[in-house]
Protein backbone atom coordinates (compact mmCIF):
# COMPACT_ATOMS: atom_id res chain seq x y z
CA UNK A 1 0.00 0.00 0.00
CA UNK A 2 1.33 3.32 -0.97
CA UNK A 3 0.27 6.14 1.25
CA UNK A 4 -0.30 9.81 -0.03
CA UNK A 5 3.01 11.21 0.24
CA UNK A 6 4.50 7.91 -1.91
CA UNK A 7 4.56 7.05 -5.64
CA UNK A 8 5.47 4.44 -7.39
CA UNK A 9 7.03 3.34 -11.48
CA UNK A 10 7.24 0.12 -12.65
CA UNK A 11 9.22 -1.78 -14.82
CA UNK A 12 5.75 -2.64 -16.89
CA UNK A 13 4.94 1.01 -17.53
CA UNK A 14 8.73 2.23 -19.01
CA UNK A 15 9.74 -1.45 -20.19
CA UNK A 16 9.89 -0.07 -23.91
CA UNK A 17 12.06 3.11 -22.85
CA UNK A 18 13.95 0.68 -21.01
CA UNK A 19 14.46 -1.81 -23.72
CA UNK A 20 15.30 0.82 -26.37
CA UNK A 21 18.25 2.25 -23.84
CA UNK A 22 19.77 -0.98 -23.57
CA UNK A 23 20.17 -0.96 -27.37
CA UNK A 24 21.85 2.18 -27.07
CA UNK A 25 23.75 1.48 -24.46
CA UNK A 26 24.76 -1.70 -25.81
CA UNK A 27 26.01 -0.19 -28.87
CA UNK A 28 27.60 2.46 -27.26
CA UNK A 29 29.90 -0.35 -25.43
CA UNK A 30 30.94 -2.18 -28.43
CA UNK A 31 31.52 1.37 -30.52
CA UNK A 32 34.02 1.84 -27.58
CA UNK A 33 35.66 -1.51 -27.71
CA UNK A 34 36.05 -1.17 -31.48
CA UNK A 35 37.77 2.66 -30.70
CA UNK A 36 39.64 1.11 -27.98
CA UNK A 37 41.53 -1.09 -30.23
CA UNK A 38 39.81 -4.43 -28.86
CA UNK A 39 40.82 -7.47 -31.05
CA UNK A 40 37.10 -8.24 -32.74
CA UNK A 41 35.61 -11.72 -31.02
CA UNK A 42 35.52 -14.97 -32.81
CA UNK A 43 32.04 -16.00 -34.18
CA UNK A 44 32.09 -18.88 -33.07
CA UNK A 45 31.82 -17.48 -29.37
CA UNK A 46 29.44 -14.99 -30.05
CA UNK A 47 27.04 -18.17 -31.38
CA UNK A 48 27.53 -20.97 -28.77
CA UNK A 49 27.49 -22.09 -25.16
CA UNK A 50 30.21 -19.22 -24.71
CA UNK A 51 27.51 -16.54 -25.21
CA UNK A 52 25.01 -18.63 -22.68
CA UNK A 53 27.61 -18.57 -19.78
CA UNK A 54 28.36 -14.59 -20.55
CA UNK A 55 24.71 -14.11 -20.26
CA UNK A 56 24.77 -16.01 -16.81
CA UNK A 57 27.82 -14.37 -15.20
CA UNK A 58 26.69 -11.00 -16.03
CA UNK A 59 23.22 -11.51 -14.43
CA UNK A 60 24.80 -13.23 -10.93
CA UNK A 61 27.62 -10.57 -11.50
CA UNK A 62 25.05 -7.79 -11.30
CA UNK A 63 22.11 -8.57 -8.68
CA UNK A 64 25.89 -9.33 -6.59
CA UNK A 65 27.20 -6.05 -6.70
CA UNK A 66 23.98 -4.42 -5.94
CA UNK A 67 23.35 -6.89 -2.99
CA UNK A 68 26.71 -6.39 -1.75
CA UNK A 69 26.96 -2.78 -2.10
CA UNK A 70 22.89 -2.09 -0.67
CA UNK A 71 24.50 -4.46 2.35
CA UNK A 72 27.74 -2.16 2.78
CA UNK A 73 25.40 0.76 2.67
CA UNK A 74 23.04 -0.34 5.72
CA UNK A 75 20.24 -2.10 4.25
CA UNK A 76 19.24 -5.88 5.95
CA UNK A 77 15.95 -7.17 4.43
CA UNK A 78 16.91 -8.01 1.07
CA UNK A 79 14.90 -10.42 -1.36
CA UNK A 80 16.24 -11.72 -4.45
CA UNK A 81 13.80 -12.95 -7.57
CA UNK A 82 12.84 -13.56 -10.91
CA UNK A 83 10.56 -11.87 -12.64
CA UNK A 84 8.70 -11.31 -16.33
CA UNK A 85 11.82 -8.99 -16.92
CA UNK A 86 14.59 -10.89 -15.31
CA UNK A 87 16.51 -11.60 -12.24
CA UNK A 88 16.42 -8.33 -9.66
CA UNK A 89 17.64 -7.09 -5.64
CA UNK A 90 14.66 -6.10 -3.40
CA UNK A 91 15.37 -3.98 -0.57
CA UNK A 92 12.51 -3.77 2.05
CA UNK A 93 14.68 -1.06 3.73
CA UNK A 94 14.03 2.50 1.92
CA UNK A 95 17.41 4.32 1.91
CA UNK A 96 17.83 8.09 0.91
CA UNK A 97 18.22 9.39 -2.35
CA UNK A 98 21.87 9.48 -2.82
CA UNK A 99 22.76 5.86 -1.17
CA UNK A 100 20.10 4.36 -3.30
CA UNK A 101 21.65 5.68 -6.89
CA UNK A 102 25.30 4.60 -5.35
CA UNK A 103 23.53 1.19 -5.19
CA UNK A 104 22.15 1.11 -8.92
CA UNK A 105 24.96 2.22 -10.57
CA UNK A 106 27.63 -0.28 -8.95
CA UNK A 107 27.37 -2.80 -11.06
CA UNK A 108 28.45 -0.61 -14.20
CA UNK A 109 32.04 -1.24 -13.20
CA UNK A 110 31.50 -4.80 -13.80
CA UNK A 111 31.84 -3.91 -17.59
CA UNK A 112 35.77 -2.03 -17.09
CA UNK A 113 36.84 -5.15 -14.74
CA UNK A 114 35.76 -8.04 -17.33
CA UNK A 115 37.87 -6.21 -19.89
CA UNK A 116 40.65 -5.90 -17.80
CA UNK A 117 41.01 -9.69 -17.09
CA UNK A 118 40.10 -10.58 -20.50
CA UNK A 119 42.94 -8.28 -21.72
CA UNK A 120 44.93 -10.91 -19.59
CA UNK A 121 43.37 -13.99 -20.71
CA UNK A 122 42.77 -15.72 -24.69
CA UNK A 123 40.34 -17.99 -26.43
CA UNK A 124 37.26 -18.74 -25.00
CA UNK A 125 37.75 -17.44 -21.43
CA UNK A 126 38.47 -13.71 -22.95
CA UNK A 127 35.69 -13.72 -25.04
CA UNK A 128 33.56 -14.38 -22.57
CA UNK A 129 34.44 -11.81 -20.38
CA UNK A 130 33.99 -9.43 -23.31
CA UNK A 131 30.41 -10.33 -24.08
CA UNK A 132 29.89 -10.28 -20.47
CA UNK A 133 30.88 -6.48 -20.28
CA UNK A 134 28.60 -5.94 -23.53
CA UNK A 135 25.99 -7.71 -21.86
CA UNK A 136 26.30 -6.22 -17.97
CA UNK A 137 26.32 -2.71 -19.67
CA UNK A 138 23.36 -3.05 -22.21
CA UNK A 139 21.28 -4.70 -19.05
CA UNK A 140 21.87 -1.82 -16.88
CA UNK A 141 19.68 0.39 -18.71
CA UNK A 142 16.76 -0.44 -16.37
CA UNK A 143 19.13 0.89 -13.49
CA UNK A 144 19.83 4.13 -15.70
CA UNK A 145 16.78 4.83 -16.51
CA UNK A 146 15.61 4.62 -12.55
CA UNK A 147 18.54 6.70 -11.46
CA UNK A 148 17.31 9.52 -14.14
CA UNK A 149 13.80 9.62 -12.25
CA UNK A 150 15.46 9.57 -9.08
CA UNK A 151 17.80 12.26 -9.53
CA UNK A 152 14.63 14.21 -10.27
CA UNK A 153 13.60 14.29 -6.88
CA UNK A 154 15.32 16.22 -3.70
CA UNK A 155 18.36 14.40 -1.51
CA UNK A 156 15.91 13.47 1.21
CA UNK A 157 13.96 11.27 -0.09
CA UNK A 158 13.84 8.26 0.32
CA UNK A 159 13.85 5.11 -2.53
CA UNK A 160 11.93 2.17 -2.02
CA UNK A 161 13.45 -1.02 -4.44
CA UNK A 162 10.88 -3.75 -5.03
CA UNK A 163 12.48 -5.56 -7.91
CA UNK A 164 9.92 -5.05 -10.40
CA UNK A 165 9.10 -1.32 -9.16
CA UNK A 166 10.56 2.31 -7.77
CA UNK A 167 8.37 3.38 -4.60
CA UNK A 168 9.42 6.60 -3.87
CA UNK A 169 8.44 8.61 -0.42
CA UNK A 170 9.16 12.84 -0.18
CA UNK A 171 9.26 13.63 -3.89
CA UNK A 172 8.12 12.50 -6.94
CA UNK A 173 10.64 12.31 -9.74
CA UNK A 174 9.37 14.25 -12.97
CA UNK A 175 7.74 11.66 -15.42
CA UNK A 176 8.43 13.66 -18.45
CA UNK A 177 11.83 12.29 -18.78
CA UNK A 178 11.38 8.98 -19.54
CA UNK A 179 9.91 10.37 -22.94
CA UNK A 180 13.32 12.26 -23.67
CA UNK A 181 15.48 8.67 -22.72
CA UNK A 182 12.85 7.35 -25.27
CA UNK A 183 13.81 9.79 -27.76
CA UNK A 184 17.14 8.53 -27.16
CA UNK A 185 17.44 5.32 -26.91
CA UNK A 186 15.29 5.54 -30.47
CA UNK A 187 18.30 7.53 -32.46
CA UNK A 188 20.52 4.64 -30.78
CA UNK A 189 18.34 2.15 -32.79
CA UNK A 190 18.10 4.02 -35.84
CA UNK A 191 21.95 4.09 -35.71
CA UNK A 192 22.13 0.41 -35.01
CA UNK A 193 20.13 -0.68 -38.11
CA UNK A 194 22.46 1.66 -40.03
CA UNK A 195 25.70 0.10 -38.77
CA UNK A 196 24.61 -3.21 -39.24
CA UNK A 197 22.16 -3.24 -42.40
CA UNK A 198 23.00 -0.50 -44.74
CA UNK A 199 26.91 -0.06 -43.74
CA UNK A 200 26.94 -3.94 -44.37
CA UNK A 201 25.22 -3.81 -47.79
CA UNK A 202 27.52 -1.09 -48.73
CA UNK A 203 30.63 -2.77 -47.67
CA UNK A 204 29.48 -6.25 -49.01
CA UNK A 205 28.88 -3.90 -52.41
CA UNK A 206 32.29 -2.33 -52.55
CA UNK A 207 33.62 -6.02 -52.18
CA UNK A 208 32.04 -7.46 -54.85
CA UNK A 209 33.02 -4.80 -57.37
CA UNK A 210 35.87 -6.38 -58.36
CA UNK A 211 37.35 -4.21 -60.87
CA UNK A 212 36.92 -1.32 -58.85
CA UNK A 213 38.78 -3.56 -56.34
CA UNK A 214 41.64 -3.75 -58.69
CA UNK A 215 41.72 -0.18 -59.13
CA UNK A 216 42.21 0.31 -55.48
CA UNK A 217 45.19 -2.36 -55.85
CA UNK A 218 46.95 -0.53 -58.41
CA UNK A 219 46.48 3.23 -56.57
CA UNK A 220 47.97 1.34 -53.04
CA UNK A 221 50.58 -0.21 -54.93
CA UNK A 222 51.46 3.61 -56.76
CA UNK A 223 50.76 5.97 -53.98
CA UNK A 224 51.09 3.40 -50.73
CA UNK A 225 47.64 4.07 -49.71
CA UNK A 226 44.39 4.46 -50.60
CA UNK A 227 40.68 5.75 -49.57
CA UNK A 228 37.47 4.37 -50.42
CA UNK A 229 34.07 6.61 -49.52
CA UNK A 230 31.01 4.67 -49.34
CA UNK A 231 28.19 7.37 -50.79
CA UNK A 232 29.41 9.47 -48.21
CA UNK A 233 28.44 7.10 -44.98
CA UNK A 234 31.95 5.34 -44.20
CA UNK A 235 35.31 6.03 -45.10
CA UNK A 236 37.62 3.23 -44.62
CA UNK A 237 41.97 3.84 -45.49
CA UNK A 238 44.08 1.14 -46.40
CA UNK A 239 47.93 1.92 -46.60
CA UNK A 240 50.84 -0.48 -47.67
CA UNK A 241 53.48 -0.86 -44.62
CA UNK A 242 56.98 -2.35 -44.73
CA UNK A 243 57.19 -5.25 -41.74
CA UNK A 244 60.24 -7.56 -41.44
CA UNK A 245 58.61 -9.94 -43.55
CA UNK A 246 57.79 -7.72 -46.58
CA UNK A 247 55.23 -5.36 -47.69
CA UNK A 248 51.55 -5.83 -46.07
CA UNK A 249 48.12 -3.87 -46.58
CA UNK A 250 46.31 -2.67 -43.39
CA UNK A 251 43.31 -1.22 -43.16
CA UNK A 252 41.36 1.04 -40.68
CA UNK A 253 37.57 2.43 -40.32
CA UNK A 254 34.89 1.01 -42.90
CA UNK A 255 33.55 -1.31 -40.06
CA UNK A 256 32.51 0.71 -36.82
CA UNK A 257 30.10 -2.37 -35.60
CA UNK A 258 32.49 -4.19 -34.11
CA UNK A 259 31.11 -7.86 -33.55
CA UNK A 260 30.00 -8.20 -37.08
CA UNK A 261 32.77 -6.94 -39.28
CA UNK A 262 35.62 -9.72 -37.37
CA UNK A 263 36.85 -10.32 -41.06
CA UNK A 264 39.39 -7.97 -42.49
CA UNK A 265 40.07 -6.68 -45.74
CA UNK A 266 42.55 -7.32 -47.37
CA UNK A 267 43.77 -5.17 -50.70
């Protein structure tokens, strides 16, 4: 029962905000590993029991951290569950404002510590510490999204966490800005479906043209490197480089989405 100085949101009521954000979020995280200069993952991880067990040791990773840390920070009744949406932490205890967001944004350093001991690690067990950062970071958009409302509201009140729902006493957080994360987490989709449908179809394009391919051999072969522009979306560089062994092509941009462009090109 909520009394008049309480309100509550659901997960039911934003789940399509919150859905959306993990998109963008999730995207986000791989645009950074690809900047970062993270070797791309092997396809046969990202389709096999190596994607099931990242998927498990992000979710126990997660409702960890945010039942060790809401422990650290003074709350004792805690209930852990399974719901429609997933696993989640339910504090009985309200805490105040500023506690409460420390608790739903620990487990974002999950993501930075999996890719520091897979930078340490090879094979199977580094790959699936990288899909488990992909996959900690792109499920914390529910968190996000609640610490948005909640830093809304003034320091002194105090958060309620049922699992499935935010019950909020003092304050109510302003519901108008789940429409602008909406908003957002939309342009992240539109750019997803550009990086991996139309900047694939263009790239698959420029591949097949073969003498246009040859063209590009003879220029990197005259001038030591080359440029192709994809109708003005991507802009990948190839350049001829003298190694011990010989003369090799390497190539950089012209695949931004990291997972699915793990082949290179070779001119």
């Amino acid at each position: 029962m909520l009394t008049a100085a309480e309100c509550r949101i659901s997960v039911a009521e934003h789940l399509g905000s919150i859905l959306l954000l993990s998109v963008f979020m999730g995207l986000g995280w791989i645009y950074f590993l690809s900047v970062a200069g993270l070797p791309p993952l092997y396809l046969a991880s990202v389709f096999s029991t190596t994607l099931v067990l990242a998927v498990v040791l992000a979710v126990f990773a997660h409702e960890g951290v945010h039942a060790a840390v809401v422990r650290i920070l003074g709350a004792r009744k805690i209930r852990v569950g399974i719901s429609r949406y997933g696993a989640y932490v339910a504090v009985e205890n309200p805490l105040p404002r500023n506690r409460w967001v420390a608790v739903a944004l620990a487990p974002l350093a999950i993501s930075p510590i999996a890719l520091t001991l897979a930078s340490l690690l090879d094979g199977v067990l580094r790959d699936m510490l990288i899909l488990t950062s992909i996959i900690n970071f792109a499920g914390s958009s529910g968190d996000v999204l609640a610490v948005a409302f909640a830093l809304t509201t003034s320091r002194d009140t105090l958060i309620r966490d049922e699992g499935v729902a935010i019950v909020f006493k003092g304050e109510c957080p302003k519901r108008v800005l789940a429409r602008k994360l909406k908003a957002l987490a939309l342009a992240g989709l539109a750019l997803l479906l550009m990086q991996t449908v139309v900047l694939q179809t263009l790239v698959l394009v420029a591949q097949l043209s073969l003498p246009r391919a040859d063209k590009a051999r003879e220029i990197l072969q005259s001038t030591g490197a080359v440029t192709v522009d994809l109708l003005g979306l991507v802009e990948a560089r190839a350049s001829l480089v003298d190694t011990p062994a010989g003369q090799t092509s390497t190539h950089a941009g012209g695949s931004p989405f990291w997972i699915l462009s793990t082949q290179n090109v070779h001119l």
